[in-house]
N, C-alpha and C. Protein backbone atom coordinates (compact mmCIF):
# COMPACT_ATOMS: atom_id res chain seq x y z
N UNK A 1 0.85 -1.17 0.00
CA UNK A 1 0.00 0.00 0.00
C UNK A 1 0.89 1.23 0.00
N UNK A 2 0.63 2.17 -1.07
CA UNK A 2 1.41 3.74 -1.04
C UNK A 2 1.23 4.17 0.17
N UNK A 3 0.22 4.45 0.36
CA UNK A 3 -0.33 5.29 1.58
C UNK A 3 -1.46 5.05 2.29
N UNK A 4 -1.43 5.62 3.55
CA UNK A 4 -2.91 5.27 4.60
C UNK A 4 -3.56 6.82 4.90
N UNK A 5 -4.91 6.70 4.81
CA UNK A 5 -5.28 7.70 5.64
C UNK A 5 -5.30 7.86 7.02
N UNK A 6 -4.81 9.33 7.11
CA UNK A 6 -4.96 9.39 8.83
C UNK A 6 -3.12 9.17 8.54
N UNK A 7 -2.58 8.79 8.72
CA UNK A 7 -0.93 8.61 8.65
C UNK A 7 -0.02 9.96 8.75
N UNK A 8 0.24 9.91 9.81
CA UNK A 8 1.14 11.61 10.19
C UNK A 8 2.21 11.57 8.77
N UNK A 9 2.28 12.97 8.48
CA UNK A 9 2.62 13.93 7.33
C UNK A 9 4.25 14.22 7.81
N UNK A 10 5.23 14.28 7.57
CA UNK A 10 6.55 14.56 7.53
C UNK A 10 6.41 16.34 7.49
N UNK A 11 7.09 16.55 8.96
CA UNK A 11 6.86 18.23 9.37
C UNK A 11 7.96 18.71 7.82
N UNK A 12 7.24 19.79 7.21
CA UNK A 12 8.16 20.54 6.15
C UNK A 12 8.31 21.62 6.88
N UNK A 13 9.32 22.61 6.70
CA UNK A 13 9.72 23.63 6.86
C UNK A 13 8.83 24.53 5.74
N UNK A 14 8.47 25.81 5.84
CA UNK A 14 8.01 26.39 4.67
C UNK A 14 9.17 28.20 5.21
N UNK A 15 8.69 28.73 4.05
CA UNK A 15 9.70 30.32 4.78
C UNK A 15 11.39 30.19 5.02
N UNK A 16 11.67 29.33 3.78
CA UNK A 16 13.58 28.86 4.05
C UNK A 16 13.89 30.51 3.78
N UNK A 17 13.30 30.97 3.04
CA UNK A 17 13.74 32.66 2.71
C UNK A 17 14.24 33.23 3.94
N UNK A 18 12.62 33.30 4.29
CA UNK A 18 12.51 34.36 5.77
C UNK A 18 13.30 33.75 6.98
N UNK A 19 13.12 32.42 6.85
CA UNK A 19 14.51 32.39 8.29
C UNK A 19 16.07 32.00 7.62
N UNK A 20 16.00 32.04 6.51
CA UNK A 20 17.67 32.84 6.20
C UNK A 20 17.96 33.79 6.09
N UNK A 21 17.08 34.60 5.98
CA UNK A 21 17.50 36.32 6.04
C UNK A 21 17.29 36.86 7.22
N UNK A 22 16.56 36.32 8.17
CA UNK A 22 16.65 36.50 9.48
C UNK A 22 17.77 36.27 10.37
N UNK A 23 18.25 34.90 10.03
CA UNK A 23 19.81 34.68 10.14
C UNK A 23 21.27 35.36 9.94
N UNK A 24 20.90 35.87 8.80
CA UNK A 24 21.64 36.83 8.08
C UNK A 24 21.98 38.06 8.89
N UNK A 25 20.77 39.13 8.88
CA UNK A 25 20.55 39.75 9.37
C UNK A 25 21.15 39.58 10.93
N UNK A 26 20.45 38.70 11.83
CA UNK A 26 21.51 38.34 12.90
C UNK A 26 22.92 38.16 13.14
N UNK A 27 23.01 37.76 12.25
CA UNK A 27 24.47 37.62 12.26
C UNK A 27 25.23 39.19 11.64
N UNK A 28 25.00 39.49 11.20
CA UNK A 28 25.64 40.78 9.99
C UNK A 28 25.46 41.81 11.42
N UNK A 29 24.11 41.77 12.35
CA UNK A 29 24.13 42.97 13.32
C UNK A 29 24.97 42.79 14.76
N UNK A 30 25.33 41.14 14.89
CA UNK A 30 25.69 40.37 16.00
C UNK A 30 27.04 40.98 15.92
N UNK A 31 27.98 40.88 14.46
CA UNK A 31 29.09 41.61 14.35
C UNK A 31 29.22 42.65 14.51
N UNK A 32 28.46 43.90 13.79
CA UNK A 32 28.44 44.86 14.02
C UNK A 32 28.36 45.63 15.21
N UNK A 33 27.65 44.91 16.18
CA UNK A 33 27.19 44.95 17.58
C UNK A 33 28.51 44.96 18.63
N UNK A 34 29.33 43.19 18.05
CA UNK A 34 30.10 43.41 18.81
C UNK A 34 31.82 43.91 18.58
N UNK A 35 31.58 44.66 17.70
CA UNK A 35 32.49 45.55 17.05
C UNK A 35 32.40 47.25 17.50
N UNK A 36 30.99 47.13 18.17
CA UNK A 36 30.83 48.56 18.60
C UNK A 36 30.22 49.34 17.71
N UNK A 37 29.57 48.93 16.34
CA UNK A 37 28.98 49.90 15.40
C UNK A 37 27.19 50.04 15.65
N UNK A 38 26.84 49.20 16.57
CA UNK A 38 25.52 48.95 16.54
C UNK A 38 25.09 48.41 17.80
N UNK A 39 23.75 48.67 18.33
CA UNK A 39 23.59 48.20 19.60
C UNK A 39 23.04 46.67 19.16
N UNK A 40 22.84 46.18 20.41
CA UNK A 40 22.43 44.27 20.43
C UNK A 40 21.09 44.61 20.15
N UNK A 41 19.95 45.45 20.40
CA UNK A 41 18.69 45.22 19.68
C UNK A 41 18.32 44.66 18.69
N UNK A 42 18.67 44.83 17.26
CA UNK A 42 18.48 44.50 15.99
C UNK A 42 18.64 43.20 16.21
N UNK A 43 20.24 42.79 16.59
CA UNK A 43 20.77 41.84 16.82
C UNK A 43 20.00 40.30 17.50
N UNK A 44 19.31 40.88 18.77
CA UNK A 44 19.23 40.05 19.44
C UNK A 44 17.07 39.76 19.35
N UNK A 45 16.48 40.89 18.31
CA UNK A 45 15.16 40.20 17.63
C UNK A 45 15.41 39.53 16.26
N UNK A 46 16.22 39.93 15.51
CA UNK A 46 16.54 39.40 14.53
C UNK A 46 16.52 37.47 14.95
N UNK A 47 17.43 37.44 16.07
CA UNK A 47 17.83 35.78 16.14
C UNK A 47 16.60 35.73 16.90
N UNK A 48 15.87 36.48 17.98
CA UNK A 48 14.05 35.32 18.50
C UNK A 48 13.74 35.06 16.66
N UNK A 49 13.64 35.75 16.14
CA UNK A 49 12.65 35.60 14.37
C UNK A 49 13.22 34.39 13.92
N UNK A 50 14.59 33.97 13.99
CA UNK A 50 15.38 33.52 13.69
C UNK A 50 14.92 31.52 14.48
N UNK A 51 15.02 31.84 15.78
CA UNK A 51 14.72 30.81 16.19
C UNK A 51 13.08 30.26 16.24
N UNK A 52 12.30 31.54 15.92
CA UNK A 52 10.46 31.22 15.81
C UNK A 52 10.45 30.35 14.33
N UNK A 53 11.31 30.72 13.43
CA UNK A 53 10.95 30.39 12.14
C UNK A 53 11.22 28.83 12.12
N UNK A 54 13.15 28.85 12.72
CA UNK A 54 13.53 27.73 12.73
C UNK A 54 12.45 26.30 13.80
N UNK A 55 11.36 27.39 15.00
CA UNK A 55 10.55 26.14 15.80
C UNK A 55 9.59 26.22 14.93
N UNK A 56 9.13 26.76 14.11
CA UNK A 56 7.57 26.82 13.57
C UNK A 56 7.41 25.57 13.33
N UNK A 57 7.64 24.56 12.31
CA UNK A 57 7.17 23.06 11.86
C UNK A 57 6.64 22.50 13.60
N UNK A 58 7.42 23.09 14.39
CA UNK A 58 7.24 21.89 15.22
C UNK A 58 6.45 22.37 16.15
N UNK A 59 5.48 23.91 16.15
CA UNK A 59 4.62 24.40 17.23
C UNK A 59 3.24 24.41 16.42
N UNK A 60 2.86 23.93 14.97
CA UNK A 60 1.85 23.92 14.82
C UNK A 60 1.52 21.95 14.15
N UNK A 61 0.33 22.05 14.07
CA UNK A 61 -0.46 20.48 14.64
C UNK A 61 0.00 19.83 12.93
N UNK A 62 0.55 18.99 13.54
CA UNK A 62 0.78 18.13 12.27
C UNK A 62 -0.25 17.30 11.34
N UNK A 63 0.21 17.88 10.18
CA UNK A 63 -0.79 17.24 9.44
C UNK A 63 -0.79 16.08 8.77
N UNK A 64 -2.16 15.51 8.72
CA UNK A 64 -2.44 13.72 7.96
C UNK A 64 -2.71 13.57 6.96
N UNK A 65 -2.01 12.67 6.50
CA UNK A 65 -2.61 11.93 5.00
C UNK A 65 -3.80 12.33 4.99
N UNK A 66 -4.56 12.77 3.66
CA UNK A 66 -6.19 12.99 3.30
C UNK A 66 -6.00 12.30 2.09
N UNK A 67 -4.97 11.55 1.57
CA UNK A 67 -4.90 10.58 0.42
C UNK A 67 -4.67 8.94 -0.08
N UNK A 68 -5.45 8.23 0.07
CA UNK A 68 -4.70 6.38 0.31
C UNK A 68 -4.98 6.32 -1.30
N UNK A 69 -3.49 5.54 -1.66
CA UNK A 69 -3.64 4.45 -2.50
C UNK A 69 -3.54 3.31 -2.10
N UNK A 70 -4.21 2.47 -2.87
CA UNK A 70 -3.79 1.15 -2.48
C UNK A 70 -4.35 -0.19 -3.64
N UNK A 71 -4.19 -0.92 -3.45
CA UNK A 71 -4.65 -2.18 -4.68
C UNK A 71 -5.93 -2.21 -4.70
N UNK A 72 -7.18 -1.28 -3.65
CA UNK A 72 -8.41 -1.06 -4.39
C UNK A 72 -8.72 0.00 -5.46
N UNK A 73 -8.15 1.32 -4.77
CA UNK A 73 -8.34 2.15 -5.63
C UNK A 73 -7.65 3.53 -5.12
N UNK A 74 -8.72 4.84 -5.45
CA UNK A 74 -7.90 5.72 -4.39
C UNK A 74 -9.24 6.65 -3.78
N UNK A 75 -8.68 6.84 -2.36
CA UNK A 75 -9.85 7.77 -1.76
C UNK A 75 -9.40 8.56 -0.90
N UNK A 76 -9.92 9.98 -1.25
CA UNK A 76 -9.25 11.01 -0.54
C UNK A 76 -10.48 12.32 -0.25
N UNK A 77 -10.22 12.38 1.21
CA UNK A 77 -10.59 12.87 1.87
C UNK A 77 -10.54 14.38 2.38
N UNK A 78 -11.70 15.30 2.27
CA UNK A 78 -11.11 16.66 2.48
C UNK A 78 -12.45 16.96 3.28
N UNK A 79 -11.97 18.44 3.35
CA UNK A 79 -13.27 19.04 4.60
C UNK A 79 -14.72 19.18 3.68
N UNK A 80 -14.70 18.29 2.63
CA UNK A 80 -16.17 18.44 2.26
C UNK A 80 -16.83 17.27 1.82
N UNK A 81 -15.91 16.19 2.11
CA UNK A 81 -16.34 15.08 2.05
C UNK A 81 -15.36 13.99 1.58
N UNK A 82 -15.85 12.68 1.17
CA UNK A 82 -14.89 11.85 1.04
C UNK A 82 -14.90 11.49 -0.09
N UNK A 83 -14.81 11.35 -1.47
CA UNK A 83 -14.59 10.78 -2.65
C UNK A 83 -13.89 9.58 -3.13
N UNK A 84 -13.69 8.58 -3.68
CA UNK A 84 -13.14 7.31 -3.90
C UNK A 84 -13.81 6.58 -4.97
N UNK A 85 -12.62 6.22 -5.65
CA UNK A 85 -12.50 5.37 -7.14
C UNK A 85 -11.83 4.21 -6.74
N UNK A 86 -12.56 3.11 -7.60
CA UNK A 86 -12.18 1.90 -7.74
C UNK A 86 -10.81 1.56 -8.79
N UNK A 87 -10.10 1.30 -9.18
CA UNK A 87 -9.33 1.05 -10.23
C UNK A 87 -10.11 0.49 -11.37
N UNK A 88 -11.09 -0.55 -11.05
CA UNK A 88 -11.42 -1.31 -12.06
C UNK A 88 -12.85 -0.44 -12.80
N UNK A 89 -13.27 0.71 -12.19
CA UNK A 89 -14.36 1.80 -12.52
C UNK A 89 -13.51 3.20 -12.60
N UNK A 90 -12.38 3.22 -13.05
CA UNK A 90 -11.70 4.29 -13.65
C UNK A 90 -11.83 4.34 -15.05
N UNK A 91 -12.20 5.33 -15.91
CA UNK A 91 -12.27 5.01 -17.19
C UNK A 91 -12.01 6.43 -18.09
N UNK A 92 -11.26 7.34 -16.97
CA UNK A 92 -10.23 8.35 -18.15
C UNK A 92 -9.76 9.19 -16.73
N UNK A 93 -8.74 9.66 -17.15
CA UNK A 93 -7.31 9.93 -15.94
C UNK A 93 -6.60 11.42 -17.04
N UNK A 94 -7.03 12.27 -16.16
CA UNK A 94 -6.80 13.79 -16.22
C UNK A 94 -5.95 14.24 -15.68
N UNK A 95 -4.75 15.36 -16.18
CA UNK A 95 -4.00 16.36 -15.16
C UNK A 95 -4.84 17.61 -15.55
N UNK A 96 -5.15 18.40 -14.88
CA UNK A 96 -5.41 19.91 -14.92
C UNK A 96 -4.51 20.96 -14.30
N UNK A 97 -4.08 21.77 -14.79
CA UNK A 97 -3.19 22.71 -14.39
C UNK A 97 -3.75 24.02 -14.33
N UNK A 98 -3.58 24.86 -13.67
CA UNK A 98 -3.80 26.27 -12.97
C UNK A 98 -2.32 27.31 -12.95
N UNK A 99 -2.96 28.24 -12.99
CA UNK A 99 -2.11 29.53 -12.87
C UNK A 99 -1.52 29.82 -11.23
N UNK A 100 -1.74 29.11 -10.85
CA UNK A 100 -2.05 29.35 -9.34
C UNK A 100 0.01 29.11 -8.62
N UNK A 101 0.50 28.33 -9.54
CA UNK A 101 2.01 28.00 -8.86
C UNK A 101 2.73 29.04 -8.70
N UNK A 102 4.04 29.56 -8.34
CA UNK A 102 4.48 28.25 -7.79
C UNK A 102 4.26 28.86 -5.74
N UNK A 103 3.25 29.55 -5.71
CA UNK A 103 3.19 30.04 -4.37
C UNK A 103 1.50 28.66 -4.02
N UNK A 104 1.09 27.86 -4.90
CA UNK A 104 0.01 27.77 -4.35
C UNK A 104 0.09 26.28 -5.63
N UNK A 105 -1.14 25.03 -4.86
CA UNK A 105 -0.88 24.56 -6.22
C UNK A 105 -1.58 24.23 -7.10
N UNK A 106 -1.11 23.97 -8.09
CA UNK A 106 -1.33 24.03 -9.47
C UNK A 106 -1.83 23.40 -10.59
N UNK A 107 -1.03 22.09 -10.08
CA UNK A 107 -1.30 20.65 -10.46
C UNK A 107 -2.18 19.50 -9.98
N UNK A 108 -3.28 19.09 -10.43
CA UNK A 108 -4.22 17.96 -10.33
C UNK A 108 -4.27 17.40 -11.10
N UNK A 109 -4.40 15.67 -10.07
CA UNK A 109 -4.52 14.63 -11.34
C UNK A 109 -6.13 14.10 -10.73
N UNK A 110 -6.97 14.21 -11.82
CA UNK A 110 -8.67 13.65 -12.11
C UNK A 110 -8.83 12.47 -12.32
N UNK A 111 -9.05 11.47 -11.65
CA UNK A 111 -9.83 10.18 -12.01
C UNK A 111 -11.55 10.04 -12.23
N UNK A 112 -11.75 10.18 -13.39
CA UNK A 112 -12.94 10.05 -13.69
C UNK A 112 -13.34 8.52 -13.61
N UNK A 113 -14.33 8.56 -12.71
CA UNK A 113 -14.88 6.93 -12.91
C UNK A 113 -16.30 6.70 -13.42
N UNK A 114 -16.50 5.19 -13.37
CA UNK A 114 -18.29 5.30 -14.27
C UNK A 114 -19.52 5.85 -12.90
N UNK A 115 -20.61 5.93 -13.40
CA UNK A 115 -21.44 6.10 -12.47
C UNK A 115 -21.17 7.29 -11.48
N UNK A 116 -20.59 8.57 -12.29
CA UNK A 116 -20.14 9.70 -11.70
C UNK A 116 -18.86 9.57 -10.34
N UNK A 117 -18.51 8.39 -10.22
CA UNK A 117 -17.57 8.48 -9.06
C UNK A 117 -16.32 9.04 -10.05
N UNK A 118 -15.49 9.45 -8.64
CA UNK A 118 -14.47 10.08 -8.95
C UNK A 118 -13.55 10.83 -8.27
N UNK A 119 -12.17 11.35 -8.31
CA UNK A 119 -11.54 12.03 -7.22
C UNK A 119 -10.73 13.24 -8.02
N UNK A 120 -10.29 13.45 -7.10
CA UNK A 120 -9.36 14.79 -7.51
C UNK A 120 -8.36 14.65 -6.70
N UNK A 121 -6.59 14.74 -7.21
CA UNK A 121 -5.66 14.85 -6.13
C UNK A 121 -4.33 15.45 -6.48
N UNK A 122 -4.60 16.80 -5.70
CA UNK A 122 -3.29 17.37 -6.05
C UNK A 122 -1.92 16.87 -5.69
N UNK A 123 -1.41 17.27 -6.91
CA UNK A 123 0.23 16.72 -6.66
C UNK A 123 1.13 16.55 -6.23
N UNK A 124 1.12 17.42 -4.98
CA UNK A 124 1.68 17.25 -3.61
C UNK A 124 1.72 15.94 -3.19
N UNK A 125 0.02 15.81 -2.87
CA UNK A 125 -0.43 14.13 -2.27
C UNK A 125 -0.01 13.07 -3.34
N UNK A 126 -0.28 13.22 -4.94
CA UNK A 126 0.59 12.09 -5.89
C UNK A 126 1.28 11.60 -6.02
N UNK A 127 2.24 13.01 -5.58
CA UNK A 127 3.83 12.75 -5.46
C UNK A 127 4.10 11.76 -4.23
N UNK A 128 3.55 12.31 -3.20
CA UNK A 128 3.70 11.33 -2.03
C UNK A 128 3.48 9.79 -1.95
N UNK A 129 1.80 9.63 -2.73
CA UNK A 129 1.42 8.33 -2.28
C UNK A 129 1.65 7.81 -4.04
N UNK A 130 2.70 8.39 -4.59
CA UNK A 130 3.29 7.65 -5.51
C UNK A 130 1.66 6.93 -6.87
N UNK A 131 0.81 8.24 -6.74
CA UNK A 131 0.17 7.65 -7.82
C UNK A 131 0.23 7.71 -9.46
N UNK A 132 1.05 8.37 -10.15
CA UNK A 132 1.22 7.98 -11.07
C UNK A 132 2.03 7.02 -11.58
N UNK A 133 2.87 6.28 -10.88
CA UNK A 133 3.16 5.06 -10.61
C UNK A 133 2.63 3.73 -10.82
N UNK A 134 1.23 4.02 -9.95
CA UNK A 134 0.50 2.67 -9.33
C UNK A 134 -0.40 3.19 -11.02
N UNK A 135 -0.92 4.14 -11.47
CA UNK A 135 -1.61 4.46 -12.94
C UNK A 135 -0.41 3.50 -13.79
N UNK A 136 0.28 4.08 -13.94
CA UNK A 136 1.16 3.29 -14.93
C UNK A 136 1.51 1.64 -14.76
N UNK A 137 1.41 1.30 -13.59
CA UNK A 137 1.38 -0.23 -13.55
C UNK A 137 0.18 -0.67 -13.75
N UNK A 138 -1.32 0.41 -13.60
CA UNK A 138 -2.55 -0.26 -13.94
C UNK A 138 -3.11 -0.20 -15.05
N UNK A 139 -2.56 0.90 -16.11
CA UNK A 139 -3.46 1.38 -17.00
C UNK A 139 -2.40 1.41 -18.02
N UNK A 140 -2.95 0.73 -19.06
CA UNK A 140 -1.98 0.30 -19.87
C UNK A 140 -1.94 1.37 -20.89
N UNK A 141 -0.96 2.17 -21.81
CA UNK A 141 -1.22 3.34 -22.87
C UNK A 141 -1.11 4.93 -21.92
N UNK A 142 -0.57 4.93 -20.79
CA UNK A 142 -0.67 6.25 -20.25
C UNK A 142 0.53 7.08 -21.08
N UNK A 143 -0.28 8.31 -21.39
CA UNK A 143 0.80 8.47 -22.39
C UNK A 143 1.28 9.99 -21.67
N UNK A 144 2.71 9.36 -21.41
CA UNK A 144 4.18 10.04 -20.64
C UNK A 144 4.41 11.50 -21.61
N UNK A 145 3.87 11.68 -22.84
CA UNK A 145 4.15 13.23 -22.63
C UNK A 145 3.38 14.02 -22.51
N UNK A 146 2.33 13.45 -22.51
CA UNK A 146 1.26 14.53 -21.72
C UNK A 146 1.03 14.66 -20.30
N UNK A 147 2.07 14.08 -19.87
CA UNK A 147 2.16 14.11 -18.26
C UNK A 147 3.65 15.32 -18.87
N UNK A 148 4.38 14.93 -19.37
CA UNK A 148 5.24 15.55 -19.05
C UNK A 148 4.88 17.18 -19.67
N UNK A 149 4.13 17.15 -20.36
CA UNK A 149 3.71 18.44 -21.05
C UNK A 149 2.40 19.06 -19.76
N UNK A 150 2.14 18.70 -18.94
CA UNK A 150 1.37 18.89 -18.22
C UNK A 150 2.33 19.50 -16.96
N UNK A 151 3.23 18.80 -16.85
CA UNK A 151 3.83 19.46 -15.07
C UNK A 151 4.82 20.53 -15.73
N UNK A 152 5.17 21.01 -16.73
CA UNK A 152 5.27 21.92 -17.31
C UNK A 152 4.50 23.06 -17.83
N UNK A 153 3.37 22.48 -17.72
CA UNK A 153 2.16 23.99 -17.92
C UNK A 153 2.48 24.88 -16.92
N UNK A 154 1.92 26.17 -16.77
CA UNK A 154 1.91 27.14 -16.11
C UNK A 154 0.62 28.02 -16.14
N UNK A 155 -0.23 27.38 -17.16
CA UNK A 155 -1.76 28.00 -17.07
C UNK A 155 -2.72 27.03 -17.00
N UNK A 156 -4.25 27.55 -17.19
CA UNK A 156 -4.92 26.47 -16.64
C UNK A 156 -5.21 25.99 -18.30
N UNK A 157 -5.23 24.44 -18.20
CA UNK A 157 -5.15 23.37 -19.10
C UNK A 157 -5.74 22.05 -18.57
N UNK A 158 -6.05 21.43 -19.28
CA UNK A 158 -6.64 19.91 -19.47
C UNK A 158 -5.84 18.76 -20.66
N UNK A 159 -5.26 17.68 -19.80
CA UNK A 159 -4.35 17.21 -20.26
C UNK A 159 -4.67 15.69 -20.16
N UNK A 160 -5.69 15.08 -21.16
CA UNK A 160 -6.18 13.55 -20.50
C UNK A 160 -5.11 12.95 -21.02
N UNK A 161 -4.87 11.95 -19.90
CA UNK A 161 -3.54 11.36 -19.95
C UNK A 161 -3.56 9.54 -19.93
N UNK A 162 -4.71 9.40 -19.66
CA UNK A 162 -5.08 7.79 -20.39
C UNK A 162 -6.94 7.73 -20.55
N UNK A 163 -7.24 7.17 -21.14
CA UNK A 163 -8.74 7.11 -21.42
C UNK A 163 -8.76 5.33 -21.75
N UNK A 164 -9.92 4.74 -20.57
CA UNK A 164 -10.06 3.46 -21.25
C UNK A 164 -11.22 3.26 -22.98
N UNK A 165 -10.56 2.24 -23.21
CA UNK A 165 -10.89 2.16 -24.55
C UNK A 165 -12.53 1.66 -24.66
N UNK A 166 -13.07 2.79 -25.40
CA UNK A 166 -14.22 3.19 -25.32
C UNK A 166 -14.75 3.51 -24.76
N UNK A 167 -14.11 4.08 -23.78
CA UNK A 167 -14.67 5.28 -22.70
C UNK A 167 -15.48 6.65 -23.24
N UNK A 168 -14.70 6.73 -24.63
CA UNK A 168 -15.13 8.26 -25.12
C UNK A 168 -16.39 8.58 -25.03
N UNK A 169 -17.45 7.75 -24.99
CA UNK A 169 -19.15 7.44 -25.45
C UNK A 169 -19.81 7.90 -23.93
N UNK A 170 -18.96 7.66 -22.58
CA UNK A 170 -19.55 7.81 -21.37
C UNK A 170 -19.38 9.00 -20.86
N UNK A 171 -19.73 9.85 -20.28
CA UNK A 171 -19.59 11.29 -20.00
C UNK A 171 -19.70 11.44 -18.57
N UNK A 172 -19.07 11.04 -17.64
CA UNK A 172 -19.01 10.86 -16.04
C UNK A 172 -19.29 12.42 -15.42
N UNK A 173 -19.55 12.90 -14.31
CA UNK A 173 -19.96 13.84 -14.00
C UNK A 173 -18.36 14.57 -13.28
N UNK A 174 -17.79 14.96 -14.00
CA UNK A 174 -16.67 15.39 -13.43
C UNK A 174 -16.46 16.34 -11.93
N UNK A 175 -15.65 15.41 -11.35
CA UNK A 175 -15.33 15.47 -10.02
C UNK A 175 -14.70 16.97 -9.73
């Protein structure tokens, strides 16, 4: 199994900017300070900013998987409900891309299934629970440059990236 729901999330750091230039800054006034050109003020908020940035991952609530793959299918979970596809009721597999990167994201991959089921999962969580992977070991014909022409977009686009054969005729209620 890629992944479980509910499964604690690996703390990321976000703001490498802001607590290296906070660092910076500390340090550049720490000298100056103790060289006599500058008082320890600057100096000595600069490094609290310095050390808030460096505790942040670890003072706010860690977050869980909202994505499982696994040899049924995939189902992922958000604050508006729960959605889940079967593998064997998948029957066309979408990236959509947005303008939205690289502060926000961008990239979704769509599993359209029959009988309107279906999911949506951004690429963050893909990347993680390794689903275009488990697509490519299931779905035979996924065709690799429209994935690759896809995580290269930068606007919003639609990029179907396998369709089962004779799927075209069914019109699923997109997720």
């Amino acid at each position: 199994m890629a992944s479980k729901l509910g499964s604690p999330l690996a703390r990321q750091r976000s703001g490498h900017v802001y607590l290296f230039a906070a660092a910076g800054v500390a340090a550049v006034s720490a000298f100056g300070a103790f060289h006599g050109r500058y008082g320890w003020g600057v100096s000595e908020w600069a490094a609290g900013i310095t050390v808030f940035l460096y505790l942040l991952p670890w003072l706010t609530p860690r977050r869980r998987e909202n994505v499982q793959v696994d040899d049924t299918g995939v189902i992922v979970v958000t604050n508006k409900g729960r959605d889940a596809v079967r593998w064997d009721e998948v029957i066309r597999a979408r990236i959509i891309t947005t303008s939205a990167g690289p502060w926000g994201e961008d990239v979704f991959f769509v599993l359209e299934g029959t009988g309107g089921k279906g999911c949506v999962v951004p690429h963050d969580a893909a990347a993680r629970t390794k689903l275009l992977q488990e697509m490519q070991a299931r779905f035979e014909g996924i065709n690799d440059r429209k994935v690759i022409e896809a995580m290269g977009s930068t606007s919003r686009a639609t990029f179907i990236i396998w369709e089962k054969p004779g799927a075209a005729n069914e019109h699923p209620s997109k997720p």
